[in-house]
C-alpha atoms as a PDB file:
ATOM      1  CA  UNK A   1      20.303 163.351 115.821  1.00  0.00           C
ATOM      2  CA  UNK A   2      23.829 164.913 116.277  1.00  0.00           C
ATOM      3  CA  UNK A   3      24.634 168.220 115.120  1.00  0.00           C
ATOM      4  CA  UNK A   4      27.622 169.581 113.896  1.00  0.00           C
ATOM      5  CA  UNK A   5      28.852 172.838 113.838  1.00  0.00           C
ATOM      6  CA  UNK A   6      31.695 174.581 111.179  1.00  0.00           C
ATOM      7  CA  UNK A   7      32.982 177.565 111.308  1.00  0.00           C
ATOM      8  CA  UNK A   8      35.736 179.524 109.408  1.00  0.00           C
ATOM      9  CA  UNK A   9      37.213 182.798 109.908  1.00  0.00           C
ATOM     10  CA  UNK A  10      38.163 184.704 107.069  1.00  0.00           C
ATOM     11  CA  UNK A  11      40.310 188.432 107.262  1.00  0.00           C
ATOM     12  CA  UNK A  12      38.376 190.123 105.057  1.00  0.00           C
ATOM     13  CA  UNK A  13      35.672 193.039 105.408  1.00  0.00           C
ATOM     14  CA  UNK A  14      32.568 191.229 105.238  1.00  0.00           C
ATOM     15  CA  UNK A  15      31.608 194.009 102.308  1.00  0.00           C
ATOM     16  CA  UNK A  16      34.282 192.059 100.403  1.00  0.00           C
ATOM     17  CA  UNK A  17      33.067 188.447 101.861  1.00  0.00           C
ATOM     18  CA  UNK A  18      29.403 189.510 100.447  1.00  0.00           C
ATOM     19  CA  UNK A  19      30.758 190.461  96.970  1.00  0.00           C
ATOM     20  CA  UNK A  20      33.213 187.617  96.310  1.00  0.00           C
ATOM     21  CA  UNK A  21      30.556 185.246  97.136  1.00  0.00           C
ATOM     22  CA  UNK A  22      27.178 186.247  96.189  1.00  0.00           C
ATOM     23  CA  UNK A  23      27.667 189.150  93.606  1.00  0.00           C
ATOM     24  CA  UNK A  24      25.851 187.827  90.235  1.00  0.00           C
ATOM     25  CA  UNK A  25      29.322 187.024  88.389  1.00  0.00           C
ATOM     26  CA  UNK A  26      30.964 185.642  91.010  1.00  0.00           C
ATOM     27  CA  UNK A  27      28.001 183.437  91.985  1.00  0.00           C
ATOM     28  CA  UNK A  28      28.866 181.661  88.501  1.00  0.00           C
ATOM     29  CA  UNK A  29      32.092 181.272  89.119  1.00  0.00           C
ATOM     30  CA  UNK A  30      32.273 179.806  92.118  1.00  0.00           C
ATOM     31  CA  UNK A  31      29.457 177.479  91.379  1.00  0.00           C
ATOM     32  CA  UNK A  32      30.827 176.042  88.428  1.00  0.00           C
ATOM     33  CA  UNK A  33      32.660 173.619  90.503  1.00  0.00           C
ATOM     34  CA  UNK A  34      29.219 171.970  90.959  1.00  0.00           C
ATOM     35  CA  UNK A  35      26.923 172.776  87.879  1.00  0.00           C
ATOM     36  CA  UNK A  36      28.248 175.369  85.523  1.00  0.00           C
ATOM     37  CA  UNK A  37      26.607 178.042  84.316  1.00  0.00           C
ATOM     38  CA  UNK A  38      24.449 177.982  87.424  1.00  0.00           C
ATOM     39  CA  UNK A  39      22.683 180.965  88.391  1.00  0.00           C
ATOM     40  CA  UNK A  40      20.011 182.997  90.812  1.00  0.00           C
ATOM     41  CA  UNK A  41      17.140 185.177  90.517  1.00  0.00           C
ATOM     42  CA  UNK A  42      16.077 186.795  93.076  1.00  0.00           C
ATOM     43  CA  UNK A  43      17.333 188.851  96.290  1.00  0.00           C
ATOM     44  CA  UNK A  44      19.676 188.017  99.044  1.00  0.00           C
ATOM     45  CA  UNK A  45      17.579 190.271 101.686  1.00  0.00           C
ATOM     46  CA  UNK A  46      16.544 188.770 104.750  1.00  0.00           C
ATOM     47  CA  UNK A  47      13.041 187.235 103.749  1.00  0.00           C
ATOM     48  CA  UNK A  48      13.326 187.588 100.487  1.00  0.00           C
ATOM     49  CA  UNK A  49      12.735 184.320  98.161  1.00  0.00           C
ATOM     50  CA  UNK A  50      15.329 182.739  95.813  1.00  0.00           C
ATOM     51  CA  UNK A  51      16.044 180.596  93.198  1.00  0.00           C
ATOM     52  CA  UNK A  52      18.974 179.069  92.298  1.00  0.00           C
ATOM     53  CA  UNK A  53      18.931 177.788  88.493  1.00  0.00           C
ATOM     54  CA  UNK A  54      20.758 175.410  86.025  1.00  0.00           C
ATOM     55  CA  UNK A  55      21.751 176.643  82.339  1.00  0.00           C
ATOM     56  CA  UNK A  56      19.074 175.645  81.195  1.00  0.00           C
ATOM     57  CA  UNK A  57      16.382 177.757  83.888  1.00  0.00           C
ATOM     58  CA  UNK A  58      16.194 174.138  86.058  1.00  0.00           C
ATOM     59  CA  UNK A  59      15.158 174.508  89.840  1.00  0.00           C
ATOM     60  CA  UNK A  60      18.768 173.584  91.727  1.00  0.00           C
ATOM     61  CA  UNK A  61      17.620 170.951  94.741  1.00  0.00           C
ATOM     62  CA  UNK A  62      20.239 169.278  97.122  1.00  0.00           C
ATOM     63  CA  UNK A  63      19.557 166.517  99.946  1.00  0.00           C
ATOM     64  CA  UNK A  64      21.085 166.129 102.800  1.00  0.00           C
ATOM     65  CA  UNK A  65      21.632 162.274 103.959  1.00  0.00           C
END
């Protein structure tokens, strides 16, 4: 299997990285490209469990081909 690496640098704080992207409200926006109205419960903290939901409470899975 190959693997492939991204990266991107971005000239911010990461403070204002963190909140942009994974602050409740912005979650939803940013998201709504895919499935609006998408949200999570849960917490961010290393080790901590997640769940990202559709509208309508719906478990959010992806795959990967």
């Amino acid at each position: 299997m190959k693997t492939i690496h991204f990266a991107i640098s971005i000239n911010a704080p990461k403070e204002k990285v963190w909140h942009t992207m994974l602050d409740p409200e912005n979650f939803k926006i940013w998201t709504a490209e895919f499935c609006e109205g998408s949200y999570f419960e849960g917490s961010w903290a290393k080790g901590s469990k997640i769940k990202f939901l559709t509208p309508d409470g719906e478990n959010i899975h992806s795959q990967c081909h």
